[in-house]
C-alpha atoms as a PDB file:
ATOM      1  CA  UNK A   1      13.863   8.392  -0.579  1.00  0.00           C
ATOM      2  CA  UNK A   2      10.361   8.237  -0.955  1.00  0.00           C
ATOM      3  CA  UNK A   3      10.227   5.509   1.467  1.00  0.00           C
ATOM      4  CA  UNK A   4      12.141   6.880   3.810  1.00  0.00           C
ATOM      5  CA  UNK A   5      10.756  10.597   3.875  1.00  0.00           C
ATOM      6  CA  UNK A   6       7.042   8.928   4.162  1.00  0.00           C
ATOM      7  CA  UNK A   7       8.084   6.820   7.262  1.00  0.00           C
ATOM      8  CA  UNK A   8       6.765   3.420   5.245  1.00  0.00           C
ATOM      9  CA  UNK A   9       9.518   1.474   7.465  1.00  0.00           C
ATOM     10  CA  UNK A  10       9.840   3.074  10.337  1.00  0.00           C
ATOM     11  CA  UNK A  11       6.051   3.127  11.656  1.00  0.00           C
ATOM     12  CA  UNK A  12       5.245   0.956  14.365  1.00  0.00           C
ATOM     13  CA  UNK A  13       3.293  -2.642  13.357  1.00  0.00           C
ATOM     14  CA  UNK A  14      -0.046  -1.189  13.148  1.00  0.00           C
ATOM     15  CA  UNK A  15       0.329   2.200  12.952  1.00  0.00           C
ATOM     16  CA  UNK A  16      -1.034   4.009   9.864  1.00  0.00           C
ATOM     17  CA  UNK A  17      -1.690   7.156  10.561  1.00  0.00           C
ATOM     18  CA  UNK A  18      -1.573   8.916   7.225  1.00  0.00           C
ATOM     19  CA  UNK A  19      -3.251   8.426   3.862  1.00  0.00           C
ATOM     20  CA  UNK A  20       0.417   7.738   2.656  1.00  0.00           C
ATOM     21  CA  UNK A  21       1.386   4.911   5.427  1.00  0.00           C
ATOM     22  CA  UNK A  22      -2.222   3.205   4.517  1.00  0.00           C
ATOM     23  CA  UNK A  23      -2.024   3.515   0.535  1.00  0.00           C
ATOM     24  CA  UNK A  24       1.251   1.432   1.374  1.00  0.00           C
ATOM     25  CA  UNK A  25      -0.469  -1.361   4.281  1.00  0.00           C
ATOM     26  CA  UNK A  26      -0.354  -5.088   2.799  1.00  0.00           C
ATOM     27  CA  UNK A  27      -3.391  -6.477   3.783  1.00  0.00           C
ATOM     28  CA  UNK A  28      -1.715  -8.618   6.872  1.00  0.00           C
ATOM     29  CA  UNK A  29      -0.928  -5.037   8.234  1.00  0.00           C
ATOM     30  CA  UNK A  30      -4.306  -4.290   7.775  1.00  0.00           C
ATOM     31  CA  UNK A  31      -5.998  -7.405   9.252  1.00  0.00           C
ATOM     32  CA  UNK A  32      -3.776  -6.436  12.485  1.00  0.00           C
ATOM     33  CA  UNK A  33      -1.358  -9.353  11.644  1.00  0.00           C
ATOM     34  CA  UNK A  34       1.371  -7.153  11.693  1.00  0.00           C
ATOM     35  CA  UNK A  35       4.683  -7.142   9.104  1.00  0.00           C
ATOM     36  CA  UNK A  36       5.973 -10.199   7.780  1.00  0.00           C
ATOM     37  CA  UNK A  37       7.754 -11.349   4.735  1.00  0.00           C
ATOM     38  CA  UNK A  38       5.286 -10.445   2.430  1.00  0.00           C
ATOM     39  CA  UNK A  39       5.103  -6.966   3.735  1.00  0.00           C
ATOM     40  CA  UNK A  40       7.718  -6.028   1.903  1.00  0.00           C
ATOM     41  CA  UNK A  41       7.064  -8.082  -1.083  1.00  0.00           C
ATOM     42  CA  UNK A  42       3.763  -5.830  -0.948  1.00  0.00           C
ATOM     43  CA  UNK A  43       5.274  -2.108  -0.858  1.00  0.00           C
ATOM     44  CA  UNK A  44       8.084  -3.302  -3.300  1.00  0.00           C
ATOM     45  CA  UNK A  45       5.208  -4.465  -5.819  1.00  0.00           C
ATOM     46  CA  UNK A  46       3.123  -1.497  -5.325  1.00  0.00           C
ATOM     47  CA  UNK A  47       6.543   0.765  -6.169  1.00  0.00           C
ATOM     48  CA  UNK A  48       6.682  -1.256  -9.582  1.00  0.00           C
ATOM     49  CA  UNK A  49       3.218  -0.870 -10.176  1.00  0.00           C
ATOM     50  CA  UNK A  50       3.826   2.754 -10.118  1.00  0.00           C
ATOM     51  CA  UNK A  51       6.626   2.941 -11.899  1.00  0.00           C
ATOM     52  CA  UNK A  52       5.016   1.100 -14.497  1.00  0.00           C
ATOM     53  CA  UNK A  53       1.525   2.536 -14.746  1.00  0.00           C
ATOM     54  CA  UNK A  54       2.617   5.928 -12.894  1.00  0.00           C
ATOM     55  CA  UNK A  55       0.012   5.714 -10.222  1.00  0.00           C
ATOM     56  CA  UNK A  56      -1.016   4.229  -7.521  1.00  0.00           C
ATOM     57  CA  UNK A  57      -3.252   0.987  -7.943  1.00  0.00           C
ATOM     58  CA  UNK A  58      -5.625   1.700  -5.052  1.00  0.00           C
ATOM     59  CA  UNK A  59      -6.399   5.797  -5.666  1.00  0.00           C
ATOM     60  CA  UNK A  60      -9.360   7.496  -3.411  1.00  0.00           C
ATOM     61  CA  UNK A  61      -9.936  10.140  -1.288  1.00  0.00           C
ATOM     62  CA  UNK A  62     -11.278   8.225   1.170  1.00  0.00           C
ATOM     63  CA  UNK A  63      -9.436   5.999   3.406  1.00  0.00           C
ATOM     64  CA  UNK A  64     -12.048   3.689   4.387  1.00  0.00           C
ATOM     65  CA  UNK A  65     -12.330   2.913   0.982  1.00  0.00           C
ATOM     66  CA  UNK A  66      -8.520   2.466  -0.008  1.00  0.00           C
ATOM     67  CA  UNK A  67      -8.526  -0.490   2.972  1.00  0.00           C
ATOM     68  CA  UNK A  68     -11.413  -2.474   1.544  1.00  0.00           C
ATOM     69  CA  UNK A  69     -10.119  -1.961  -1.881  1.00  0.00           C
ATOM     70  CA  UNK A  70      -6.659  -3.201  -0.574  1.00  0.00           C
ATOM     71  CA  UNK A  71      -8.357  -6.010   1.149  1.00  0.00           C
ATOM     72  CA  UNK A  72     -10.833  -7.188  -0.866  1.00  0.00           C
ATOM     73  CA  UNK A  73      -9.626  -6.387  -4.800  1.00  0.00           C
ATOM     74  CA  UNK A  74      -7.167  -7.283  -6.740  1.00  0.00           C
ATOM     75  CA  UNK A  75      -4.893  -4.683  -8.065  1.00  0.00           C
ATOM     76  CA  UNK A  76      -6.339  -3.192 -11.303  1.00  0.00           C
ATOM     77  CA  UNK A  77      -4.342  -3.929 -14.163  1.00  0.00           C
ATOM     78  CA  UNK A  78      -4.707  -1.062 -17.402  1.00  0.00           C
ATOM     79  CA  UNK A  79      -5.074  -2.821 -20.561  1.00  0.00           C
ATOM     80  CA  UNK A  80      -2.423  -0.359 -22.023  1.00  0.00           C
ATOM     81  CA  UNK A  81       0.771   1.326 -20.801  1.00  0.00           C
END
């Protein structure tokens, strides 16, 4: 519902207009290659991540900063659950 209520896969290629939508990007989105394949493979594996570690791998206020840390790090794995 989450999904869904958030508008993760019903926004236009390209358009991130909220912090949400962009916390959610893959980096393809973000290099203005639009959705593919791995688009989804993305969001699915940043749902798990959260589930798992209960937060979101890329956290800041900013949103400049959440797109280079998308595009540019890996996601941060905690050395305990």
């Amino acid at each position: 519902m989450f999904v869904l209520s958030h508008g993760l896969f019903d926004r236009a290629p390209g358009e991130l207009k909220t912090k949400e939508s962009l916390r959610y990007a893959s980096p393809e989105e973000l290099n203005g290659i639009g959705r593919q394949s791995t688009t989804w493979v993305w969001v699915l594996g940043i749902f798990i991540y959260e589930f798992v570690y209960g937060r979101h791998p890329y956290e800041h206020k900013d949103t400049a900063v959440i797109r280079t840390m998308i595009l540019k790090y890996p996601p941060p794995f905690p050395e305990h659950i």
